[in-house]
N, C-alpha and C. Protein backbone atom coordinates (compact mmCIF):
# COMPACT_ATOMS: atom_id res chain seq x y z
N UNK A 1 -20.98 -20.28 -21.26
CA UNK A 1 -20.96 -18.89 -21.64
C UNK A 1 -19.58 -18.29 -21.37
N UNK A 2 -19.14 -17.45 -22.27
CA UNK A 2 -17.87 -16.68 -22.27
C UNK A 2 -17.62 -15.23 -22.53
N UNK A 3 -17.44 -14.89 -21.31
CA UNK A 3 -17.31 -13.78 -20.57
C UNK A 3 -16.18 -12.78 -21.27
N UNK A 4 -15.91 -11.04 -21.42
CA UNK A 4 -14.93 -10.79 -21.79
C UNK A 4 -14.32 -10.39 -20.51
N UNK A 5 -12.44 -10.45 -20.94
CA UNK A 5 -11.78 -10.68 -19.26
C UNK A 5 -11.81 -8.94 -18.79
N UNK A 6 -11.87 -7.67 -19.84
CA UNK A 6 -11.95 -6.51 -19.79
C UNK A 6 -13.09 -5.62 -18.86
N UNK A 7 -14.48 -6.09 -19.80
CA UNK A 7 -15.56 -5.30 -19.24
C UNK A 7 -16.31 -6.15 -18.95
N UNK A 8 -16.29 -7.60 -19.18
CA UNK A 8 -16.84 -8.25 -18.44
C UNK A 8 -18.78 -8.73 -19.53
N UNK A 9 -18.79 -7.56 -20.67
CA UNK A 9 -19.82 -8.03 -21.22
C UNK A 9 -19.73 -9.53 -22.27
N UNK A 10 -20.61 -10.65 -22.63
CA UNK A 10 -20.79 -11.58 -22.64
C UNK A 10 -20.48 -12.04 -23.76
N UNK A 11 -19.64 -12.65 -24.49
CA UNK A 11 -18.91 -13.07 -25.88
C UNK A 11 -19.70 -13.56 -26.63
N UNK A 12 -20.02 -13.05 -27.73
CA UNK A 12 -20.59 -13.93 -29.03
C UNK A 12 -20.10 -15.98 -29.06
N UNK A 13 -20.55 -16.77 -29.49
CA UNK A 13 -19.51 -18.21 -29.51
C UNK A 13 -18.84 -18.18 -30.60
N UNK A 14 -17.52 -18.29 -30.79
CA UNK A 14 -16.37 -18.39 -31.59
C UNK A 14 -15.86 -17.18 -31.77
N UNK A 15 -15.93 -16.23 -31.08
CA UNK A 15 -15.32 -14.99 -30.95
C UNK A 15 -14.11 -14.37 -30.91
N UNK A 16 -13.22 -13.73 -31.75
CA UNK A 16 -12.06 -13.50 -31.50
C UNK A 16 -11.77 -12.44 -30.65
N UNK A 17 -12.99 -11.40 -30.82
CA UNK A 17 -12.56 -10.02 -30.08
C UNK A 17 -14.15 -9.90 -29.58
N UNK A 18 -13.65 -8.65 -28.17
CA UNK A 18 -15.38 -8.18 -27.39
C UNK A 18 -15.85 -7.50 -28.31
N UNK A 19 -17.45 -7.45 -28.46
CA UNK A 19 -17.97 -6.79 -29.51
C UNK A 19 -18.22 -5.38 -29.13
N UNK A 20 -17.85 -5.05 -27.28
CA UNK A 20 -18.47 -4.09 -26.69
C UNK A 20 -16.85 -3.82 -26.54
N UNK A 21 -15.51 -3.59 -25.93
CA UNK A 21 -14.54 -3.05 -25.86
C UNK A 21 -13.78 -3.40 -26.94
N UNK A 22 -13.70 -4.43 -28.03
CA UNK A 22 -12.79 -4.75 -28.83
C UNK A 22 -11.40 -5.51 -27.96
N UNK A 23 -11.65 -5.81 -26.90
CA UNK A 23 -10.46 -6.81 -25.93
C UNK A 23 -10.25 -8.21 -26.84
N UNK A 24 -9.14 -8.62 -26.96
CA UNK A 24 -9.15 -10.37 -27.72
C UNK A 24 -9.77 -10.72 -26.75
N UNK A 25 -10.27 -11.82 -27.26
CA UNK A 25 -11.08 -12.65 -26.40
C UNK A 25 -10.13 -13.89 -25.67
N UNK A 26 -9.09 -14.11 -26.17
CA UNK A 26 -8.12 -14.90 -25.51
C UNK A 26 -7.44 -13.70 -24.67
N UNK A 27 -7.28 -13.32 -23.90
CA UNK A 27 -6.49 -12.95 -22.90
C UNK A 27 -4.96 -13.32 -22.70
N UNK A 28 -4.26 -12.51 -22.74
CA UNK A 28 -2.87 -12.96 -22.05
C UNK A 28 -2.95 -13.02 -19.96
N UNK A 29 -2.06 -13.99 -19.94
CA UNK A 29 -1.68 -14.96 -18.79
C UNK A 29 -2.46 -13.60 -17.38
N UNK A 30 -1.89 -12.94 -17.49
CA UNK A 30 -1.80 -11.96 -17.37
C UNK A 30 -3.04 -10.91 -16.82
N UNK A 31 -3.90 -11.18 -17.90
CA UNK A 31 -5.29 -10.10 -17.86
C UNK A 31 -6.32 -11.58 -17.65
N UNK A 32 -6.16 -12.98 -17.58
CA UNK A 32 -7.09 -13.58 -17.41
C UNK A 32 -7.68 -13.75 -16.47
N UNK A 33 -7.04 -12.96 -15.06
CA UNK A 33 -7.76 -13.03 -14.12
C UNK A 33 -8.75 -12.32 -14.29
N UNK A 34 -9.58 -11.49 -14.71
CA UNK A 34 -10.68 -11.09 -15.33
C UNK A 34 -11.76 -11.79 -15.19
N UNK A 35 -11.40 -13.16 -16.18
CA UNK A 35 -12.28 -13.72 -16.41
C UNK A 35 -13.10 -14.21 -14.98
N UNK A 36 -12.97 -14.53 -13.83
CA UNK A 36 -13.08 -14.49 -12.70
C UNK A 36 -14.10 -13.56 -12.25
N UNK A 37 -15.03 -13.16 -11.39
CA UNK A 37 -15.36 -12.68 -10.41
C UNK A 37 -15.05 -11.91 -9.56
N UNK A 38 -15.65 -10.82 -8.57
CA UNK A 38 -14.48 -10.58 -7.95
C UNK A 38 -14.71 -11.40 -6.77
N UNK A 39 -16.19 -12.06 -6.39
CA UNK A 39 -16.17 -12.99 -5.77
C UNK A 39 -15.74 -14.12 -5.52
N UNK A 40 -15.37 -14.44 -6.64
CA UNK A 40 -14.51 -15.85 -6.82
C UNK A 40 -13.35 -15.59 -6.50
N UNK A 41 -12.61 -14.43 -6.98
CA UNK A 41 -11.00 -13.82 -6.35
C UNK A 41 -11.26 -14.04 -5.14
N UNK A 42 -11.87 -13.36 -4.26
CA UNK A 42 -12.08 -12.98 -2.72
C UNK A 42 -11.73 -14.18 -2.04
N UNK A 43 -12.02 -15.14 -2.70
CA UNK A 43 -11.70 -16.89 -1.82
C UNK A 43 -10.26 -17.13 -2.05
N UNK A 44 -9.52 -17.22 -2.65
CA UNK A 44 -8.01 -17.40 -2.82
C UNK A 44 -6.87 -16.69 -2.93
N UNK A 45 -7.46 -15.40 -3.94
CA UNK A 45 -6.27 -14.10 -3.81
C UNK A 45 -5.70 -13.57 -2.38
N UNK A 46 -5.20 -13.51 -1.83
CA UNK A 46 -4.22 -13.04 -1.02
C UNK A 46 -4.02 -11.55 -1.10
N UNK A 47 -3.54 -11.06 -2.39
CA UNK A 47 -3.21 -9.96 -2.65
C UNK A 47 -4.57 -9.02 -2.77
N UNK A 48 -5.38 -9.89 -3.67
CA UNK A 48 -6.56 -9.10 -4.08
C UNK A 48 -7.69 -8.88 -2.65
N UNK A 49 -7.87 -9.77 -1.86
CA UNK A 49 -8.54 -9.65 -0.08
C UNK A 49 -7.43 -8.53 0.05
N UNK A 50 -5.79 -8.09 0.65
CA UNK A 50 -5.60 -7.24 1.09
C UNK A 50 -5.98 -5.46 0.91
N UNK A 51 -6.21 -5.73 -0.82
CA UNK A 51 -6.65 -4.42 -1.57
C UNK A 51 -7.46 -4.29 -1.09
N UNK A 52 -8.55 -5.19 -0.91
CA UNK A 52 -10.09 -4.45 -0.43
C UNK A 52 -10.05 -4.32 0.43
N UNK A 53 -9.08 -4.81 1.89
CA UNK A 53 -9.24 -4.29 3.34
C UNK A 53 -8.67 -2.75 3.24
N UNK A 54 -7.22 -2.55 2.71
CA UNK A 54 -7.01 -1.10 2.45
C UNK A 54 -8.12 -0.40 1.99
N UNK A 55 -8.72 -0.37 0.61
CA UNK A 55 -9.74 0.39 0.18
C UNK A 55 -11.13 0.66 1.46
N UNK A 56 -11.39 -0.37 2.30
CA UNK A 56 -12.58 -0.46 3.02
C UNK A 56 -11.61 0.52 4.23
N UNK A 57 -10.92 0.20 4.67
CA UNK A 57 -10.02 0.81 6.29
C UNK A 57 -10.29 2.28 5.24
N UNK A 58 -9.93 2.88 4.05
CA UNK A 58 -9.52 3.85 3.65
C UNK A 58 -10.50 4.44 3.90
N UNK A 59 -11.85 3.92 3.63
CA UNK A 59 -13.21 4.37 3.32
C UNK A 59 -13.54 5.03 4.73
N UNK A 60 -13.14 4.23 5.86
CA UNK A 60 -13.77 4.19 7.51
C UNK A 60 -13.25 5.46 7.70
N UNK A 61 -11.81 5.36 7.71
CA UNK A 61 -10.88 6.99 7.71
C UNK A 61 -11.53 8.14 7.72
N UNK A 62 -12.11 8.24 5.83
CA UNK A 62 -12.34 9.16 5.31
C UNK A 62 -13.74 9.48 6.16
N UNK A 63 -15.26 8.51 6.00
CA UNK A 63 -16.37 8.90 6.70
C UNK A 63 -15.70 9.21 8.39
N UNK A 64 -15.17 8.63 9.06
CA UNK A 64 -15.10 9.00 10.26
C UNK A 64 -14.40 10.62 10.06
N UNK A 65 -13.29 10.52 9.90
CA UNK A 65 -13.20 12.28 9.57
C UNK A 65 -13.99 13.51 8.86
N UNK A 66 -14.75 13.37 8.36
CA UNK A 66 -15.49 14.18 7.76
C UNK A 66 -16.69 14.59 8.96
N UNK A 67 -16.93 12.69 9.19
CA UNK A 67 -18.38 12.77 10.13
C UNK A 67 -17.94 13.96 11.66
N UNK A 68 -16.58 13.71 11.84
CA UNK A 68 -16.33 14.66 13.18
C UNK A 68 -16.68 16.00 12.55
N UNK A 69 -15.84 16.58 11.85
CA UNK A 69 -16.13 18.21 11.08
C UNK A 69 -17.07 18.23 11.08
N UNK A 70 -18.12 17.62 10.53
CA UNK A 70 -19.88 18.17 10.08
C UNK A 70 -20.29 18.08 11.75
N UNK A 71 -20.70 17.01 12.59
CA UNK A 71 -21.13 16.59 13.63
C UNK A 71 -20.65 18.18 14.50
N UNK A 72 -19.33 18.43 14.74
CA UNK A 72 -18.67 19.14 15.20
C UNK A 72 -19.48 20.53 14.83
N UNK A 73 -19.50 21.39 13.38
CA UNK A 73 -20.00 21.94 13.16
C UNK A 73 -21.45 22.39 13.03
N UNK A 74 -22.08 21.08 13.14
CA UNK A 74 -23.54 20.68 13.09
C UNK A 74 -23.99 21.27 14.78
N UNK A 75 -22.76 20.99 15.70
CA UNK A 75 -23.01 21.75 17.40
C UNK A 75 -22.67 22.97 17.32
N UNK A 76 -22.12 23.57 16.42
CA UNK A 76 -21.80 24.89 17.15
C UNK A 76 -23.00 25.81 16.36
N UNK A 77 -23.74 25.30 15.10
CA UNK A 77 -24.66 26.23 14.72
C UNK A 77 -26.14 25.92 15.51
N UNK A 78 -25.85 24.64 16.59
CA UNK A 78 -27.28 23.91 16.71
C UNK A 78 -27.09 24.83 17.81
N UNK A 79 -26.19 24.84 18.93
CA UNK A 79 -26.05 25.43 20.11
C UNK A 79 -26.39 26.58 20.58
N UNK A 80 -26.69 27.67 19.62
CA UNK A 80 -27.60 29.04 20.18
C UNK A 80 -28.98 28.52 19.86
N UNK A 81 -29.56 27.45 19.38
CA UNK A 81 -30.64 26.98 19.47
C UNK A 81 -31.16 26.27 20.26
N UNK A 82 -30.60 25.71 21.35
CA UNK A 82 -30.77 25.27 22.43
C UNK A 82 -31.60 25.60 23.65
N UNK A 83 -31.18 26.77 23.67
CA UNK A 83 -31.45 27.64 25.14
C UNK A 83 -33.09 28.27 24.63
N UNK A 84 -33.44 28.20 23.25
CA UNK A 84 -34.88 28.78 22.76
C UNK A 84 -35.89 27.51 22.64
N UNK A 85 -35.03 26.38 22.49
CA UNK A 85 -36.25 25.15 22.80
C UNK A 85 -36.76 24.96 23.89
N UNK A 86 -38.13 24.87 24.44
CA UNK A 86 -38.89 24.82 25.32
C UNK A 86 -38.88 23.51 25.71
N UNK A 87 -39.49 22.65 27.12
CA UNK A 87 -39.70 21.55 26.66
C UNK A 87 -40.74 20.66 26.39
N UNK A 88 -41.80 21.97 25.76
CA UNK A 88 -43.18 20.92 25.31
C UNK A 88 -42.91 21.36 23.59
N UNK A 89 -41.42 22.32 23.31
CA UNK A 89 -41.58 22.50 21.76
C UNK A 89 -40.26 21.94 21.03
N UNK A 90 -40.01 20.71 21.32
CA UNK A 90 -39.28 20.13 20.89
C UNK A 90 -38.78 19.44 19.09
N UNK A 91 -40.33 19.51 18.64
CA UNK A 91 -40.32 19.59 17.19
C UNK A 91 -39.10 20.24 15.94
N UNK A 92 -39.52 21.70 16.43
CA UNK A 92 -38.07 22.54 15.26
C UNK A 92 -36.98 21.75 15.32
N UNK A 93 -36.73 21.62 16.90
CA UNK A 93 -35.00 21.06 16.73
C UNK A 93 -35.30 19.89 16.45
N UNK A 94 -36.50 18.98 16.55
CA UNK A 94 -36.00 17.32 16.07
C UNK A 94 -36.05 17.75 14.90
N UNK A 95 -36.51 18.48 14.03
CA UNK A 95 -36.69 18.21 12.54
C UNK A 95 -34.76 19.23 12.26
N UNK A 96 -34.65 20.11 13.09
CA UNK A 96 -32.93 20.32 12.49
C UNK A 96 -32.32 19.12 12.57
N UNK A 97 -32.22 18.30 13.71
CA UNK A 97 -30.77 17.47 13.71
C UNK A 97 -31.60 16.21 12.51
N UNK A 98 -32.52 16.42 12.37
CA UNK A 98 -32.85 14.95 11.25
C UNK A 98 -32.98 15.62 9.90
N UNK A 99 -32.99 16.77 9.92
CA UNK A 99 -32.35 17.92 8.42
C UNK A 99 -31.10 17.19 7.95
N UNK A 100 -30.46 17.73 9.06
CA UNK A 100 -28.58 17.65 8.95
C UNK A 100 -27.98 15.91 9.07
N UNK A 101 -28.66 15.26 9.55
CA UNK A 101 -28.42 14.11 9.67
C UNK A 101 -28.81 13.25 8.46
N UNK A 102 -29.88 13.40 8.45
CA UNK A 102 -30.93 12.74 7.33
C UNK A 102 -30.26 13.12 6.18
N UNK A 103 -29.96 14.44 5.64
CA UNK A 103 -29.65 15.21 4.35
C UNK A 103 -28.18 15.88 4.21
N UNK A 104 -27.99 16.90 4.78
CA UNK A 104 -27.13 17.39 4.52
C UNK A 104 -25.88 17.20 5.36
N UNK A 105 -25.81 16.22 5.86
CA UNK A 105 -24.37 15.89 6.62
C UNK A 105 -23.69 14.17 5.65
N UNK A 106 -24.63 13.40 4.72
CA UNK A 106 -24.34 12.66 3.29
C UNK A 106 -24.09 13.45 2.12
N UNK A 107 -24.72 14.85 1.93
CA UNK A 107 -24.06 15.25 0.81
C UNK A 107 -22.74 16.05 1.22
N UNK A 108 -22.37 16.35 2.48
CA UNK A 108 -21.23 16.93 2.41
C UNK A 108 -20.50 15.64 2.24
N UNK A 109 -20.17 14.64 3.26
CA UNK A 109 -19.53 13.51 2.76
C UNK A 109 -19.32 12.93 1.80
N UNK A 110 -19.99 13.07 0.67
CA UNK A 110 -20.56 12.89 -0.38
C UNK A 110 -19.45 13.94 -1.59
N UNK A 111 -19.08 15.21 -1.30
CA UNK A 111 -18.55 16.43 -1.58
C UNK A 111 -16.73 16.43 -1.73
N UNK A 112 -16.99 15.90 -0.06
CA UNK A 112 -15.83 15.96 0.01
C UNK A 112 -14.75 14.71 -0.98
N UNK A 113 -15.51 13.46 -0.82
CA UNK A 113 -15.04 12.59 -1.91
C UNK A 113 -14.73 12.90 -3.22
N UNK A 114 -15.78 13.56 -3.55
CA UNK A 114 -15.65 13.97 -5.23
C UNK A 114 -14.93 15.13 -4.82
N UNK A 115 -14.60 16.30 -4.39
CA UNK A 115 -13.55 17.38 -4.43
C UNK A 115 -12.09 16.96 -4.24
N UNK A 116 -11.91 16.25 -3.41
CA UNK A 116 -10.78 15.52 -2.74
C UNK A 116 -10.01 14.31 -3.97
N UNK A 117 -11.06 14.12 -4.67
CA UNK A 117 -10.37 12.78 -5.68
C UNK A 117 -10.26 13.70 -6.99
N UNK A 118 -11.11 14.70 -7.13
CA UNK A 118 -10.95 15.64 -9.05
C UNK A 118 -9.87 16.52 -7.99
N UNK A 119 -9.20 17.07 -6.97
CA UNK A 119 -8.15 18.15 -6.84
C UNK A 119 -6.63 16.98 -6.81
N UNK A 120 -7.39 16.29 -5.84
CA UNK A 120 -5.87 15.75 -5.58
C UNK A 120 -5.53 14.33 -5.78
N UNK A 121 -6.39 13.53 -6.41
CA UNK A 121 -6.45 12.63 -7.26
C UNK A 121 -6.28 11.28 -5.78
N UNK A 122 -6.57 11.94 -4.59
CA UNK A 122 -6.76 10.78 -3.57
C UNK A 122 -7.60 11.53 -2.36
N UNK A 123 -8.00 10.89 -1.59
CA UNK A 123 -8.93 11.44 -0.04
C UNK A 123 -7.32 10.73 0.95
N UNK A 124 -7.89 11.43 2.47
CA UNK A 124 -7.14 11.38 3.24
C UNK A 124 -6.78 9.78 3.67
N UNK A 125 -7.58 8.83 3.56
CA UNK A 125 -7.73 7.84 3.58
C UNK A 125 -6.95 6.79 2.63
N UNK A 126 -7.12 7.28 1.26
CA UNK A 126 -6.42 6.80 0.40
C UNK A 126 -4.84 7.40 0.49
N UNK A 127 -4.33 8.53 1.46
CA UNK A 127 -3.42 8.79 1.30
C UNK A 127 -2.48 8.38 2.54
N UNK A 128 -3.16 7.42 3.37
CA UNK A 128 -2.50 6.79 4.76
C UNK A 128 -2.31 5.81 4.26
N UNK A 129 -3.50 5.26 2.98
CA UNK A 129 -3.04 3.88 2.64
C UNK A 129 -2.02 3.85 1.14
N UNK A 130 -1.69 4.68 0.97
CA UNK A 130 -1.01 4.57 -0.11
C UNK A 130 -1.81 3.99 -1.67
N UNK A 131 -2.62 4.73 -1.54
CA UNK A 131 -3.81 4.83 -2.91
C UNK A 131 -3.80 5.98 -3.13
N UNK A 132 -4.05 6.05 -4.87
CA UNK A 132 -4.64 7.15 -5.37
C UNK A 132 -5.83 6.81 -6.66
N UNK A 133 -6.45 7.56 -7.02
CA UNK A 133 -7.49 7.82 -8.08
C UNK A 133 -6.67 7.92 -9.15
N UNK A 134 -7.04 7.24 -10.25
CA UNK A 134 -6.66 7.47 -11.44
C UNK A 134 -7.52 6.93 -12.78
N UNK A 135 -7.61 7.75 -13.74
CA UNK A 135 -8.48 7.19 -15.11
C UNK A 135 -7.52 6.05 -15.92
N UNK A 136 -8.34 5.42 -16.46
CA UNK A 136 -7.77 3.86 -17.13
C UNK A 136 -7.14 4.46 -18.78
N UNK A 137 -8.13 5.73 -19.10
CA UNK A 137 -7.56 6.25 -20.55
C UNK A 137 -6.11 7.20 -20.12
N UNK A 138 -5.77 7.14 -18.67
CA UNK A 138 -4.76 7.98 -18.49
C UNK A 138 -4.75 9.71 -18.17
N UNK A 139 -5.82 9.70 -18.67
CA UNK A 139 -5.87 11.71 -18.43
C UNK A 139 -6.37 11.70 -16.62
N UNK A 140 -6.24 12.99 -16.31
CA UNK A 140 -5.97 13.37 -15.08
C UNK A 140 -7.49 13.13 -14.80
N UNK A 141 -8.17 12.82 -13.07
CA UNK A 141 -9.34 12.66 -13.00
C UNK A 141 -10.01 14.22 -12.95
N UNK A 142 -11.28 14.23 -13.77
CA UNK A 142 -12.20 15.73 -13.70
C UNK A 142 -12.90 15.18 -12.83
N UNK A 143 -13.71 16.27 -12.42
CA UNK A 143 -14.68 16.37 -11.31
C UNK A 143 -16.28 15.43 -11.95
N UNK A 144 -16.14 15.17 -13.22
CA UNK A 144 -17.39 14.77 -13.26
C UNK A 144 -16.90 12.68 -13.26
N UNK A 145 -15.64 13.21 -13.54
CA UNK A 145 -15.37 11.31 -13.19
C UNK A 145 -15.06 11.25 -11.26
N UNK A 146 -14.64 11.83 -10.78
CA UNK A 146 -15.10 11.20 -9.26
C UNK A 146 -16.03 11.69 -9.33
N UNK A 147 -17.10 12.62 -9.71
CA UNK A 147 -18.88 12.26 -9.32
C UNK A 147 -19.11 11.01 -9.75
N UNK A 148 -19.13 10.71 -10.41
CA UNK A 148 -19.48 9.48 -10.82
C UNK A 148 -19.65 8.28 -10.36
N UNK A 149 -18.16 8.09 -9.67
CA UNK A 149 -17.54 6.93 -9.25
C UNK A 149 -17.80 7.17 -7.72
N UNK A 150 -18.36 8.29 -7.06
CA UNK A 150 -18.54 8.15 -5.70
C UNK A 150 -19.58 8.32 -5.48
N UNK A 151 -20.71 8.75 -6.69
CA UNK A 151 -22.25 9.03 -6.08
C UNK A 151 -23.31 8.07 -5.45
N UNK A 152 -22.30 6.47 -5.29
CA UNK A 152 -23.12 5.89 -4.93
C UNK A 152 -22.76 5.81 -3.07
N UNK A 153 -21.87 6.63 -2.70
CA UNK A 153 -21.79 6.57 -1.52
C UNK A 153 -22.31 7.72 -0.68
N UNK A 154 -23.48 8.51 -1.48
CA UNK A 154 -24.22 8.88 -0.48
C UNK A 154 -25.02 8.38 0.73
N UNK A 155 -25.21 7.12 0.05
CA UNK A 155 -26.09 6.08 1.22
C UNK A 155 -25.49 4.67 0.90
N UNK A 156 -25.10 4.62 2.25
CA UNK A 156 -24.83 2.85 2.12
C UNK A 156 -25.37 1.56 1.45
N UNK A 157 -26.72 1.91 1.16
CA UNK A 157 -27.13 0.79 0.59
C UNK A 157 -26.78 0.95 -0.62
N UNK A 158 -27.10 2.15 -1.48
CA UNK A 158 -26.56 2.37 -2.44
C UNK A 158 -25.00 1.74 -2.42
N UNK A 159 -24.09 2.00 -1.72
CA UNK A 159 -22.26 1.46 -1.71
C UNK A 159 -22.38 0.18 -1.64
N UNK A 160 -23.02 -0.90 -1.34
CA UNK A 160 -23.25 -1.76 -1.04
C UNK A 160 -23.63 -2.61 -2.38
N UNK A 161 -24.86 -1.60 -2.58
CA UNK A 161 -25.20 -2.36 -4.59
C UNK A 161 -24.45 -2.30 -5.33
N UNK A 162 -23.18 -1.03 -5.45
CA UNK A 162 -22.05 -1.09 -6.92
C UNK A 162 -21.32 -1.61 -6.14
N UNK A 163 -20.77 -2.04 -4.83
CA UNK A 163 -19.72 -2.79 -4.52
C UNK A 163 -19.74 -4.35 -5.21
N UNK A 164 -21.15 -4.87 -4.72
CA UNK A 164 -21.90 -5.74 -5.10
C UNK A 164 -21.96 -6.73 -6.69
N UNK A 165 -22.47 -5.13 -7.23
CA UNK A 165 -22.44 -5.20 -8.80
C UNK A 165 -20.84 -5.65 -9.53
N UNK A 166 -19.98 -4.31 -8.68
CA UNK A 166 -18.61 -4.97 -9.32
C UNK A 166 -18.19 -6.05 -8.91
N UNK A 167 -18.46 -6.71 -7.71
CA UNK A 167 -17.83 -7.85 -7.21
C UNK A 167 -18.60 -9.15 -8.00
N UNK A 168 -19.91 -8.90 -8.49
CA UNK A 168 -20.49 -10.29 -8.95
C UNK A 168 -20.32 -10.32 -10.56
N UNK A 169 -19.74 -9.63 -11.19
CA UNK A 169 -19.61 -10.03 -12.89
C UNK A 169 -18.64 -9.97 -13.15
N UNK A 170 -18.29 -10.86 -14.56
CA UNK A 170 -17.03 -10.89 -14.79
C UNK A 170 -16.60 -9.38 -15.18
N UNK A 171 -15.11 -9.66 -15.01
CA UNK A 171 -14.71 -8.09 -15.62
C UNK A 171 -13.57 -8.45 -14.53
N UNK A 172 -13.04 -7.18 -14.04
CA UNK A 172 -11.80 -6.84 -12.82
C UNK A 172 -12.31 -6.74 -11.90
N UNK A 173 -12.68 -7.52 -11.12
CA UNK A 173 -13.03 -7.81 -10.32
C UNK A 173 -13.05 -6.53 -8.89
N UNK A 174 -12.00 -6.11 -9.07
CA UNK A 174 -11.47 -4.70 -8.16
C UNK A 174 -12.27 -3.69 -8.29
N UNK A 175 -13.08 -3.64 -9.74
CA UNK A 175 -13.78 -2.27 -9.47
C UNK A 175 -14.98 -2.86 -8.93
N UNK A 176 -16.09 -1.29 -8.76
CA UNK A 176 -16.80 -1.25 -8.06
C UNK A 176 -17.97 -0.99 -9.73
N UNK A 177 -19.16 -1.00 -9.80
CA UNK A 177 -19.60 -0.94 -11.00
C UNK A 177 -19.31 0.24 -11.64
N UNK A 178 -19.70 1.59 -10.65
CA UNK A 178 -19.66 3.02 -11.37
C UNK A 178 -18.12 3.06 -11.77
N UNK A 179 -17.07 2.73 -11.38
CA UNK A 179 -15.69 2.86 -12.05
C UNK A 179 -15.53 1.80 -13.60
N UNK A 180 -16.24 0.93 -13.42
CA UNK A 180 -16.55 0.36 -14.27
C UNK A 180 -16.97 1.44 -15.81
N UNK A 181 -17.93 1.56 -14.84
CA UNK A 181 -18.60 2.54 -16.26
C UNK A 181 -17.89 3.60 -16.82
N UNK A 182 -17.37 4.49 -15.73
CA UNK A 182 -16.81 5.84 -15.83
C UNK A 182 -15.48 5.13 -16.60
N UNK A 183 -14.60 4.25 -15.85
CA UNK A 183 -13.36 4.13 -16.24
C UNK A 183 -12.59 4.86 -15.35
N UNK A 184 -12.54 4.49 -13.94
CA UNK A 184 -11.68 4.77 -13.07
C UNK A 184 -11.03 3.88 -12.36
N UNK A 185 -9.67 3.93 -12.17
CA UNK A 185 -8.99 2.72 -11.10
C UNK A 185 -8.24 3.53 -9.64
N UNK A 186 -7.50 2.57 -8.85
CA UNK A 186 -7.13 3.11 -8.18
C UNK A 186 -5.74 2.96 -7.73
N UNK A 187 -4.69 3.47 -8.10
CA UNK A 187 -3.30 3.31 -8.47
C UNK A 187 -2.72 2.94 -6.92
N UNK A 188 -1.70 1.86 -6.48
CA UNK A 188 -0.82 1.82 -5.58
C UNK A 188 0.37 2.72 -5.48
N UNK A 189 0.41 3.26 -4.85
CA UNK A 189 1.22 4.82 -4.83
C UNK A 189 2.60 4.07 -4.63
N UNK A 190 2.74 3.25 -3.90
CA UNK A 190 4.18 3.36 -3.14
C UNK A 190 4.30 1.42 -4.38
N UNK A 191 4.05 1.44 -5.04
CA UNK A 191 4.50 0.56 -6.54
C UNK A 191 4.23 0.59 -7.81
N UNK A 192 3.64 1.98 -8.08
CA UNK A 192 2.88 2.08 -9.00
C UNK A 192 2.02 1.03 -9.92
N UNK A 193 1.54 0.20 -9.40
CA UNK A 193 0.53 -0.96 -9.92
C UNK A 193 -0.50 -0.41 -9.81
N UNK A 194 -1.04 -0.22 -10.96
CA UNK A 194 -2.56 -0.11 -11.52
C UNK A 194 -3.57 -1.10 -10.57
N UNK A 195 -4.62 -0.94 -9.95
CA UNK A 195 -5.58 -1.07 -9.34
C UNK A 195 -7.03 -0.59 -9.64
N UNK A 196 -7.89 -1.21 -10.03
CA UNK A 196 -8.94 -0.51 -10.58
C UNK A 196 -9.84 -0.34 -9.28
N UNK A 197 -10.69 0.57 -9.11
CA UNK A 197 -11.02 1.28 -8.02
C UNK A 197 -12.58 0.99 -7.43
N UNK A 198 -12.66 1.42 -6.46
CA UNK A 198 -12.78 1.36 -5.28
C UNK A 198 -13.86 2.66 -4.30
N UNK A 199 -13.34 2.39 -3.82
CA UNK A 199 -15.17 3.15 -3.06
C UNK A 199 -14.47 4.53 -3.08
């Protein structure tokens, strides 16, 4: 079976071009790493293992900073609530901190990704590591292409399945599936080399 090296959907036999992107189906030297996995990269690339430790360190950055602000803020509104919990009425407050924990301390994290990548086309993370967000058609990223490309990191398992997804089919191995779809990569700032993207 023969794979296209672009998007990765599955070649007609004797095919000159993808029937789903219009990519030749011969590849230059060049774009054939494609044809590959990104699992199969992960065993020999050098370059391509360092991208994903940046992108993953970038990722830790970003949740650990956010998680202090919310956590942080999550005490100072919990804290006049304190002194009114009894201790046979412990209920209200377990159900606040598993509110804010459970729910609304993933969609801010969640927020800040997609605000942070449609304003400034990188998160704080991506900007220690010298990454940025960028669309593959070239126009500037909107807010509904980083929704897109980050909604699966409301919950880890979810980040885990499009990491997953992009890493096990052919295609570029670098993205993650939802960039896949959307058409987002993730540019090396300090060489400008195109990078297709990432959590």
């Amino acid at each position: 079976m023969a794979y296209c090296w672009r998007c990765g959907a599955q070649l007609y036999d004797n095919s000159s071009y993808c029937h789903s992107c219009g990519a030749s189906a011969k590849p230059s030297p060049a774009s054939a790493i494609g044809a590959q996995t990104g699992f199969e990269r992960l065993k020999d690339d050098k370059e391509f293992q360092d991208q994903w430790v940046k992108r993953i360190v970038a990722y830790v950055i970003d949740v650990v900073a956010v998680s202090v602000v919310v956590y942080f803020l999550l005490l100072v509104v919990a804290f006049p609530i304190v002194p009114t919990v009894f201790v046979g009425q412990t209920f209200p407050f377990v159900w606040f901190w598993g509110f804010w924990l459970g729910g609304i301390a993933s969609l801010i994290i969640l927020a800040y990704f997609v605000l942070a990548e449609a304003v400034f086309e990188r998160t704080l993370g991506k900007e220690l590591l010298g990454l940025k967000v960028t669309r593959l058609d070239g126009k500037r990223v909107d807010l509904w292409s980083s929704f897109v490309r980050n909604i699966s990191k409301i919950s880890f398992v979810l980040l885990v399945i499009d990491l997953a997804a992009g890493l096990g089919t052919h295609g570029d191995g670098r993205q993650k599936y939802s960039d896949r779809y959307i058409g987002t990569a993730v540019e090396t700032t300090s060489t400008n080399r195109i990078i297709p993207d990432r959590m």
